[in-house]
N, C-alpha and C. Protein backbone atom coordinates (compact mmCIF):
# COMPACT_ATOMS: atom_id res chain seq x y z
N UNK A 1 0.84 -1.19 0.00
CA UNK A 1 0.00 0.00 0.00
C UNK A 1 0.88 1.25 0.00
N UNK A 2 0.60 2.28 -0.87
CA UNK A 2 1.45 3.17 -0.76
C UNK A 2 1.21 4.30 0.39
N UNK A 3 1.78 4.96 0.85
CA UNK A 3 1.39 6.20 2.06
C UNK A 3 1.54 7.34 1.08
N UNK A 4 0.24 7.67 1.45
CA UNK A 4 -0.76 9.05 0.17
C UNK A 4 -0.44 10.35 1.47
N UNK A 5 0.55 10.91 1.53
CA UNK A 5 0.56 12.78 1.54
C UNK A 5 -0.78 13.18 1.36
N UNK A 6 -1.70 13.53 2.25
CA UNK A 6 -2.51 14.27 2.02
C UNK A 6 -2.20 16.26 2.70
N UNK A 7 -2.42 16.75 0.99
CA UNK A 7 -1.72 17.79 0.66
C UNK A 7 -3.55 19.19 0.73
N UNK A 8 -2.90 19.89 0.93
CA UNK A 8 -4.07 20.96 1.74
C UNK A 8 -4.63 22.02 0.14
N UNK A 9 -5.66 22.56 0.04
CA UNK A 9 -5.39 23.44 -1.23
C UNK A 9 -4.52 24.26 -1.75
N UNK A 10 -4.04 24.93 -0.41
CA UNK A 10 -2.74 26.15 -0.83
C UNK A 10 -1.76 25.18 -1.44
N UNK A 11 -1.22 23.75 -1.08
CA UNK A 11 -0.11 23.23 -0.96
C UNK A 11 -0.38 22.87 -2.74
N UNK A 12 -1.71 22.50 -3.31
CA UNK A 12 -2.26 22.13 -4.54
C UNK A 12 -1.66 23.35 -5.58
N UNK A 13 -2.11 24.28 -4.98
CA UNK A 13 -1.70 25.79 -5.43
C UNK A 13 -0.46 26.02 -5.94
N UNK A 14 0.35 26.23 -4.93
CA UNK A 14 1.58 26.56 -5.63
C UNK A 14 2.09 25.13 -6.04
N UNK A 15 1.58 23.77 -5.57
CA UNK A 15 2.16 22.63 -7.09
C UNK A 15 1.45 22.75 -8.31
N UNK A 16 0.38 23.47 -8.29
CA UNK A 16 -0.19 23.74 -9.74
C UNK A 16 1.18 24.70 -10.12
N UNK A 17 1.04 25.61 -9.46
CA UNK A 17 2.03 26.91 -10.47
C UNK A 17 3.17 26.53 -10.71
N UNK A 18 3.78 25.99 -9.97
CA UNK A 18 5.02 25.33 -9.91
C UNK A 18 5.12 24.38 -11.59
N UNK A 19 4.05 23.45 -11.36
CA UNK A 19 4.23 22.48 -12.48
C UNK A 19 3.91 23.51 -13.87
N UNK A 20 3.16 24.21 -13.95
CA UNK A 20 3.24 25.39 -15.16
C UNK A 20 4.45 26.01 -15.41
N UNK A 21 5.41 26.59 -14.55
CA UNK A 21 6.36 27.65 -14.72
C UNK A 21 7.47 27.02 -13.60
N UNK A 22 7.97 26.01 -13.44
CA UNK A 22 8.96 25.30 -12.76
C UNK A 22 10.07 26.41 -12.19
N UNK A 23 10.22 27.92 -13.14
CA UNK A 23 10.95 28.70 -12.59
C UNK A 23 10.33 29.95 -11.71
N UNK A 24 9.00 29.67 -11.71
CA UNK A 24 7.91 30.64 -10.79
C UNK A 24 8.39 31.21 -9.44
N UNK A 25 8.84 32.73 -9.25
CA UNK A 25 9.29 33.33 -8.14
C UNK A 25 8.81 32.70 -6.94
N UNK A 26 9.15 32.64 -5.76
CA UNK A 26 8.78 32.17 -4.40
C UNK A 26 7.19 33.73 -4.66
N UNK A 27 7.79 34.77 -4.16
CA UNK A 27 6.51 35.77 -4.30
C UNK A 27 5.56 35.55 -5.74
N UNK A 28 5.84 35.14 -6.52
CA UNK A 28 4.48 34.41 -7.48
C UNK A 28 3.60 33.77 -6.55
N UNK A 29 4.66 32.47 -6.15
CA UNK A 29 3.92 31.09 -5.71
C UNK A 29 2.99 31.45 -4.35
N UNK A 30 3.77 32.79 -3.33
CA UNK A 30 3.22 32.88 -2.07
C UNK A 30 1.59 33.55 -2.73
N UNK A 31 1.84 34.29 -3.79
CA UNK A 31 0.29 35.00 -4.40
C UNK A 31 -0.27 34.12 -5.03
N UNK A 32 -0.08 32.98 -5.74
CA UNK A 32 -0.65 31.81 -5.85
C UNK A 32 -1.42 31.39 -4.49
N UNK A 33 -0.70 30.86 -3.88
CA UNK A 33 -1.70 30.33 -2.29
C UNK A 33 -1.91 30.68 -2.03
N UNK A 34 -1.87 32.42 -1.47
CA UNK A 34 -2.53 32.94 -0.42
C UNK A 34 -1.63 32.97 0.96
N UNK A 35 -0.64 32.91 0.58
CA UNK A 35 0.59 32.98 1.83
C UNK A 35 1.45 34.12 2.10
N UNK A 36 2.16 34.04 2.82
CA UNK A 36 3.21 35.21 3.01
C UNK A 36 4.53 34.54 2.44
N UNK A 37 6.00 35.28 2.12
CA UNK A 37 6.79 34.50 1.83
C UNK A 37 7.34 33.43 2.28
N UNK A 38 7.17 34.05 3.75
CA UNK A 38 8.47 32.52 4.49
C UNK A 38 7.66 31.35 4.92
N UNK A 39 5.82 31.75 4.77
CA UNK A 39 4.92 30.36 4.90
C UNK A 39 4.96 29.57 3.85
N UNK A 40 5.37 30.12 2.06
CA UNK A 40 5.46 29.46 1.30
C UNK A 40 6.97 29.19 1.00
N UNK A 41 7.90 29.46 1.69
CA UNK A 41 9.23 29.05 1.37
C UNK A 41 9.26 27.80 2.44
N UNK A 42 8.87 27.91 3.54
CA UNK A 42 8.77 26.61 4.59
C UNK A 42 7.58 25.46 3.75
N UNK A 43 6.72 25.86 3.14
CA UNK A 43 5.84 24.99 2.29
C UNK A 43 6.58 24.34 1.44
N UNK A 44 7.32 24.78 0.88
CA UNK A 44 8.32 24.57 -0.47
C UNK A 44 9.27 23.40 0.11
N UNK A 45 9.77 23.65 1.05
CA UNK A 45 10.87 23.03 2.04
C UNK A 45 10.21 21.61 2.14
N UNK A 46 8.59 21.88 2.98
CA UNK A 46 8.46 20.44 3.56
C UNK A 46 7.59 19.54 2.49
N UNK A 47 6.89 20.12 1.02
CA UNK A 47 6.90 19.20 -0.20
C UNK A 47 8.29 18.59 -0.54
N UNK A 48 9.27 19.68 -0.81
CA UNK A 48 10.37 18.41 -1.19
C UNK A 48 10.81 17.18 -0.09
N UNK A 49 11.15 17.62 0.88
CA UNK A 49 11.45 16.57 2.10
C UNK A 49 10.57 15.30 1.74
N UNK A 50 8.99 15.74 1.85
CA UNK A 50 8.27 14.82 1.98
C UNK A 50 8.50 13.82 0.45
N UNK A 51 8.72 14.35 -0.56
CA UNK A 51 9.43 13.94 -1.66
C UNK A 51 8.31 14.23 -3.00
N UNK A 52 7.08 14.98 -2.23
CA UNK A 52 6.27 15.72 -3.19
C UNK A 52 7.11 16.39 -4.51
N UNK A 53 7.57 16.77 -4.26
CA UNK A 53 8.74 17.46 -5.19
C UNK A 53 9.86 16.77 -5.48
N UNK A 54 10.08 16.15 -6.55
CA UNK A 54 11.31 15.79 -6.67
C UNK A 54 12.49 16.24 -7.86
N UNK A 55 12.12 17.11 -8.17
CA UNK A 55 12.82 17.75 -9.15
C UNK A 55 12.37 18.77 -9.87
N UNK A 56 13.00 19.90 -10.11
CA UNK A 56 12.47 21.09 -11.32
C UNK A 56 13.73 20.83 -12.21
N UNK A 57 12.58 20.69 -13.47
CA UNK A 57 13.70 20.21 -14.74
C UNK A 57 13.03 20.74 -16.12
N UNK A 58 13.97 21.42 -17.31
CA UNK A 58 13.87 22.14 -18.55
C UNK A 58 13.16 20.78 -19.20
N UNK A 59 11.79 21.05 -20.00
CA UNK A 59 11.20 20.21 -20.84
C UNK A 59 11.38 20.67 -22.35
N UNK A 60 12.61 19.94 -22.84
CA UNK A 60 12.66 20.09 -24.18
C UNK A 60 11.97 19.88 -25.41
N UNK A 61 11.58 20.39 -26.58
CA UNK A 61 11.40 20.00 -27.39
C UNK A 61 11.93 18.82 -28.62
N UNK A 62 12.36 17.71 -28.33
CA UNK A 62 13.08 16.99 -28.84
C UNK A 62 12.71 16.68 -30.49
N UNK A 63 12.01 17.26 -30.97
CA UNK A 63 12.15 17.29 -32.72
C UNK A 63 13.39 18.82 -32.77
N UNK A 64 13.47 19.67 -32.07
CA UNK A 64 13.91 20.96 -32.35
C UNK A 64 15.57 20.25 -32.13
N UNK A 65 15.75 19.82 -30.84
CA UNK A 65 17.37 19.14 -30.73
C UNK A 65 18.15 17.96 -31.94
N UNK A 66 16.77 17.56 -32.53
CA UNK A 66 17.18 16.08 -33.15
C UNK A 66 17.35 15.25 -33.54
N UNK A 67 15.83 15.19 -32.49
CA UNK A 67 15.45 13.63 -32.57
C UNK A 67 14.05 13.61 -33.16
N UNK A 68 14.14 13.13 -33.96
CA UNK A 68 12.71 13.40 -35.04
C UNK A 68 11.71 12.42 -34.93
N UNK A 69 11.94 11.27 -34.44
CA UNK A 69 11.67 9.72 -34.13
C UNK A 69 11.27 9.87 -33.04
N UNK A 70 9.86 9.56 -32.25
CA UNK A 70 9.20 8.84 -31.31
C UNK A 70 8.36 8.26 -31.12
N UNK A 71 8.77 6.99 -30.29
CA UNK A 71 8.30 5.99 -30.25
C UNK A 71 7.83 4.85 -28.90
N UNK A 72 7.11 4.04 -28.68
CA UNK A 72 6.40 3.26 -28.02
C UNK A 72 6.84 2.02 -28.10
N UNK A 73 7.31 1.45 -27.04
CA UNK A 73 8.05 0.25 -27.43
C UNK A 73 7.76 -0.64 -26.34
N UNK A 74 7.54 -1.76 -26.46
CA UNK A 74 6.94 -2.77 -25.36
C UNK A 74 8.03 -4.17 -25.77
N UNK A 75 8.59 -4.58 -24.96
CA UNK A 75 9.18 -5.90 -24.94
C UNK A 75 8.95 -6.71 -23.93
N UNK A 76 9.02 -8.12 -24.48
CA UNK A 76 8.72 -9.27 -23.08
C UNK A 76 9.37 -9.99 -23.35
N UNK A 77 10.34 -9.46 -21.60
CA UNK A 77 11.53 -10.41 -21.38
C UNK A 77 11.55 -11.82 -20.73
N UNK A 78 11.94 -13.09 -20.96
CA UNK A 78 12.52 -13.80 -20.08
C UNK A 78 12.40 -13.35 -18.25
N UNK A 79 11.89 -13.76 -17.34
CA UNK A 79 12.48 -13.29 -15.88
C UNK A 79 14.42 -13.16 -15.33
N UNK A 80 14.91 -14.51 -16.37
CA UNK A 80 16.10 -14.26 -16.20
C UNK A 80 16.80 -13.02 -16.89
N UNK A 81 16.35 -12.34 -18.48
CA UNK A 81 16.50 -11.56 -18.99
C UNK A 81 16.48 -10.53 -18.25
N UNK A 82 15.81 -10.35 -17.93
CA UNK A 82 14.93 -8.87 -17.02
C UNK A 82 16.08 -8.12 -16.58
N UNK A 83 16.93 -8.40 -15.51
CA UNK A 83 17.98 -7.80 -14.70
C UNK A 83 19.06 -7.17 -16.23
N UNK A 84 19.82 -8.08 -16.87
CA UNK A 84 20.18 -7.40 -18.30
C UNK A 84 19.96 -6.63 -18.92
N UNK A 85 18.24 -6.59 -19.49
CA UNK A 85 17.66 -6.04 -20.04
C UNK A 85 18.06 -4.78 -19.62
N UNK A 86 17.62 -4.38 -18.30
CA UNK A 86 16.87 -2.90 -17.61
C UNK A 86 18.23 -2.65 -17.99
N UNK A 87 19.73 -3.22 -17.37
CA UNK A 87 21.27 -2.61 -17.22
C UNK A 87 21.45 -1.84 -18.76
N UNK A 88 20.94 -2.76 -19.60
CA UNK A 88 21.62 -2.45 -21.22
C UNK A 88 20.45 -0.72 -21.39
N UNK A 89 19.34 -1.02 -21.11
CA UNK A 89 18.35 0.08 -21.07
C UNK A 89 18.73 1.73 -20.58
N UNK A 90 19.27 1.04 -19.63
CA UNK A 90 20.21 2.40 -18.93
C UNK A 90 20.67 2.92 -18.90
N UNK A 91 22.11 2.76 -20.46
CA UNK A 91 22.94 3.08 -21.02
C UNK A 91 22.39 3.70 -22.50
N UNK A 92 20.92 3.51 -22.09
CA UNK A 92 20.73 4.45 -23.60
C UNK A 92 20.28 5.26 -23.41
N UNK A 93 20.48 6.50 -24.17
CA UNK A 93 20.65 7.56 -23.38
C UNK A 93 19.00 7.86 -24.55
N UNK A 94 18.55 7.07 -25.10
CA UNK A 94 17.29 7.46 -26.61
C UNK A 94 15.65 6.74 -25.27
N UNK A 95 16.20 6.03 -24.27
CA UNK A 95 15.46 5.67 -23.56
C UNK A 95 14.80 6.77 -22.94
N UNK A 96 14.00 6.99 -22.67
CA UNK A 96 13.32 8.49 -21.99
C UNK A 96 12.27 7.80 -20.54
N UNK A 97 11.91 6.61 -21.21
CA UNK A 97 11.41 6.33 -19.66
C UNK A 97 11.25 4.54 -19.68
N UNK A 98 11.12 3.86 -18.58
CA UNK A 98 10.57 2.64 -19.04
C UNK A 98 9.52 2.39 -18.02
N UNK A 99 8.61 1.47 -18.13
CA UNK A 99 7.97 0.97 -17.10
C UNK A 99 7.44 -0.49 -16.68
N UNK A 100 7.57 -0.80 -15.98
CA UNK A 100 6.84 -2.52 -15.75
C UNK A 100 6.19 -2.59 -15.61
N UNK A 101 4.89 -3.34 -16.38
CA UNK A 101 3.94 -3.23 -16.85
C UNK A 101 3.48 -4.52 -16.70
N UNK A 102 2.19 -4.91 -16.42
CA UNK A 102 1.62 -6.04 -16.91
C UNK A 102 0.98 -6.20 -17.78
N UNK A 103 0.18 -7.72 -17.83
CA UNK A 103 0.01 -7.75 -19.66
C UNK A 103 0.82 -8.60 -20.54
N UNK A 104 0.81 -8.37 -21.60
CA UNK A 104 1.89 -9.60 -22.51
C UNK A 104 2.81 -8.89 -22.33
N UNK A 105 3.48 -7.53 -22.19
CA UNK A 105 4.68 -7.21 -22.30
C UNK A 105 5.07 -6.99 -21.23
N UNK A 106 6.52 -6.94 -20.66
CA UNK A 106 6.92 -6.91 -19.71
C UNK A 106 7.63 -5.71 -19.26
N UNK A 107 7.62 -4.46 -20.29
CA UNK A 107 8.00 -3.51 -20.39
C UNK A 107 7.61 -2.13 -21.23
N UNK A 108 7.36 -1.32 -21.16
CA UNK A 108 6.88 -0.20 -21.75
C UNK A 108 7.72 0.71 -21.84
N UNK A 109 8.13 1.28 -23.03
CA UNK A 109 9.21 2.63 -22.72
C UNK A 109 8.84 3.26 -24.05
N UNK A 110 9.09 4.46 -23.83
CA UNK A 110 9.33 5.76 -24.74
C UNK A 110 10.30 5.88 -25.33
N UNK A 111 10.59 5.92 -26.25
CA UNK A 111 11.91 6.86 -26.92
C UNK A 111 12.16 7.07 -27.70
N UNK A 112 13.16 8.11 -27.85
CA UNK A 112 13.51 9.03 -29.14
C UNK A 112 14.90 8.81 -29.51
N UNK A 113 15.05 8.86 -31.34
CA UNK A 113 16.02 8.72 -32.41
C UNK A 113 16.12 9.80 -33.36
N UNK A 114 17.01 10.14 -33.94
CA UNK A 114 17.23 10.86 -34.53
C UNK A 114 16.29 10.76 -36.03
N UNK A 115 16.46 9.49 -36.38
CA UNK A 115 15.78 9.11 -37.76
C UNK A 115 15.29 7.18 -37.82
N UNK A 116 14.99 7.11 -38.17
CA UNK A 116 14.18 5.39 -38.33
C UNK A 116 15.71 4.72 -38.83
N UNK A 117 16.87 4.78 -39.27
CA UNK A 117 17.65 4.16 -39.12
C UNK A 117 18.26 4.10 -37.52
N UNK A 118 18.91 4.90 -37.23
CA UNK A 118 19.13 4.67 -35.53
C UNK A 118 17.88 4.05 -34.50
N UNK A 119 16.73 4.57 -34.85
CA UNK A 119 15.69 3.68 -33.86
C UNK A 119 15.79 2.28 -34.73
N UNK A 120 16.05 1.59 -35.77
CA UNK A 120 16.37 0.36 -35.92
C UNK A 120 17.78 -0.55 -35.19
N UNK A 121 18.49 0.49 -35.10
CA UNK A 121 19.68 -0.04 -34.69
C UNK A 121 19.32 -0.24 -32.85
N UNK A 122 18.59 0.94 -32.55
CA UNK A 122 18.47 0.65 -30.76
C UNK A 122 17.59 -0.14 -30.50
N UNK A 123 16.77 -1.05 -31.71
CA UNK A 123 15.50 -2.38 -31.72
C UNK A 123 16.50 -3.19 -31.48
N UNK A 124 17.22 -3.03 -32.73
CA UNK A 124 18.46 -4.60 -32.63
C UNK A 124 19.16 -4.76 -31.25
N UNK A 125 19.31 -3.47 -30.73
CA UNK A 125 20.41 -4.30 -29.30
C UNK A 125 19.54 -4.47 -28.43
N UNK A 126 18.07 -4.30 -28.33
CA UNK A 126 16.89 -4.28 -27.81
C UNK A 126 16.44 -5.97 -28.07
N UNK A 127 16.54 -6.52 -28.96
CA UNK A 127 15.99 -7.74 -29.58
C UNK A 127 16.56 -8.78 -29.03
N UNK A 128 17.78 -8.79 -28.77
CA UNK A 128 18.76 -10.34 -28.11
C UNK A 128 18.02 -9.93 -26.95
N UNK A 129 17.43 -9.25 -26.02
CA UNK A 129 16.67 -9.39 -24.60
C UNK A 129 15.11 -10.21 -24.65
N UNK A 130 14.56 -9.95 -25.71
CA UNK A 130 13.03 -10.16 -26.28
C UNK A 130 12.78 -9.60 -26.74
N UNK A 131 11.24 -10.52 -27.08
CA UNK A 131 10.81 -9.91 -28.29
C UNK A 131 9.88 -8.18 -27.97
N UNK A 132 10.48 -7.38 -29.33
CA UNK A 132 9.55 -5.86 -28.93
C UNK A 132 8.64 -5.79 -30.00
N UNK A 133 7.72 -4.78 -29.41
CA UNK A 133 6.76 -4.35 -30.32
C UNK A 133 7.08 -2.77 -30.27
N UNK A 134 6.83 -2.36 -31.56
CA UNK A 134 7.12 -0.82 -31.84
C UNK A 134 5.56 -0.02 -32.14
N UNK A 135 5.57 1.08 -31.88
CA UNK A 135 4.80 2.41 -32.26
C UNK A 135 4.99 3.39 -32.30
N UNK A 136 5.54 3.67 -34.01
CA UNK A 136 5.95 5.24 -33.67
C UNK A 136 4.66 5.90 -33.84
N UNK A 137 5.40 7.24 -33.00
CA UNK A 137 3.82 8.10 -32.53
C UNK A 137 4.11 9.16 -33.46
N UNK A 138 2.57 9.33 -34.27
CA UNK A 138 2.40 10.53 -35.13
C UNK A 138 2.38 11.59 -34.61
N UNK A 139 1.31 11.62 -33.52
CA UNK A 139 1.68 13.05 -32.87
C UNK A 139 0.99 12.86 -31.59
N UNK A 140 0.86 13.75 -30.36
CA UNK A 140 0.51 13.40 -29.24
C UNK A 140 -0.40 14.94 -29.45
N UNK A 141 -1.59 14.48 -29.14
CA UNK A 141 -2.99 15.45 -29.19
C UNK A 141 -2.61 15.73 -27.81
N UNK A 142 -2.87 14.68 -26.57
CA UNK A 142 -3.10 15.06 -24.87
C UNK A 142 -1.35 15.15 -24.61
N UNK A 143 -0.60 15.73 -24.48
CA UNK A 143 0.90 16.16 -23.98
C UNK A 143 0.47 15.40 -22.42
N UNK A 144 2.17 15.42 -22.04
CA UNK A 144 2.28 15.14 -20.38
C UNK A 144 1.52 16.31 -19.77
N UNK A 145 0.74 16.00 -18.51
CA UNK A 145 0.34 17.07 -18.20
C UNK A 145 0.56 17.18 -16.55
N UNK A 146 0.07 18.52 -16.18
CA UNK A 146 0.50 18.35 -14.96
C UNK A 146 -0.76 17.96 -13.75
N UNK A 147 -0.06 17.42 -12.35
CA UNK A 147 -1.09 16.42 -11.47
C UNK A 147 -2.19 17.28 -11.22
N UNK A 148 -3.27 17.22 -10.89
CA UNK A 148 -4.33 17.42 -10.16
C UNK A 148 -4.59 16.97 -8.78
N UNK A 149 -5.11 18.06 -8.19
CA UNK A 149 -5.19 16.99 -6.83
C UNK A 149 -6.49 16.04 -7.14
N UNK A 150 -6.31 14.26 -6.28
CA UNK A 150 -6.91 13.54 -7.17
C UNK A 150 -9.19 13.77 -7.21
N UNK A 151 -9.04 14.50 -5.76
CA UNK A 151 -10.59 14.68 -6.12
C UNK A 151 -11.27 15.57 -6.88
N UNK A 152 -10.12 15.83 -7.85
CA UNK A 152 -10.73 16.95 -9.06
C UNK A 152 -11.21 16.25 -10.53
N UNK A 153 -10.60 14.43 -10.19
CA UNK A 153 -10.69 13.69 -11.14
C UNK A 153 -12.49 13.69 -12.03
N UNK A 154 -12.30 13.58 -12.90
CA UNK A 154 -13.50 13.57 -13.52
C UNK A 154 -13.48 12.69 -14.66
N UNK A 155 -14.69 12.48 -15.70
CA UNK A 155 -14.88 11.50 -16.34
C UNK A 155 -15.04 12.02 -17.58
């Protein structure tokens, strides 16, 4: 069972603004919640601790750097494979995320190539682990987006 942070509206607040503008002034974020500075700089403090926060990081455009190729990739490894697999995975730097997944595949990952020759070549060292399935993606209509607190969920 995981232990769920239950996080207050102000605290929703400046992680909304935050996840919009990752470089958002402390005095933005305190006028975001409704705080004074040093209530939202001590706020700030005890999301990361708690590990609410775990990073502010630049979201690139990766057709503009490159990589023109992305893609959806599912493989199912062997259990003995598995430990290999992830090591060789790790070292690629075209990997952007993976996940374990259930289902027929035993793995889910994202990633980006420069052109459909190099994403063939990172199938092949991909292939001696198991077998993959590919999808390159035409375009992504819904982007990553940012969390909601979850009783805002809707249908």
């Amino acid at each position: 069972m995981t232990n769920t942070l239950q996080l207050d509206d102000k605290a929703w607040r400046i992680l909304q603004a935050l996840q919009l503008d990752g470089r958002a002034p402390l005095k933005q974020l305190a006028l975001e919640a409704g705080l004074s500075l040093p209530a939202t700089a001590e706020r700030l403090k005890r999301l990361q601790e708690a590990g609410v926060i775990s990073g502010i990081h630049a979201q690139l455009d990766a057709t503009v750097v490159g990589y023109g190729v992305r893609a959806i990739i599912g493989i199912t490894a062997l259990q003995p494979g598995k430990r290999p697999l992830l090591e060789h995975l790790r070292r690629q730097p075209e990997v952007l995320e993976c996940h374990h997944v259930t289902g027929a595949d035993s793995y889910l990952m994202t990633v980006v190539a420069p052109d459909m020759k190099a994403l063939e070549a990172l199938l092949e060292g991909m292939n001696k682990y198991g077998e993959t399935r590919t999808s390159i993606v035409m375009s992504t209509p819904i982007p990553e987006r940012a969390l909601q607190p979850p009783s805002s969920a809707t249908d």
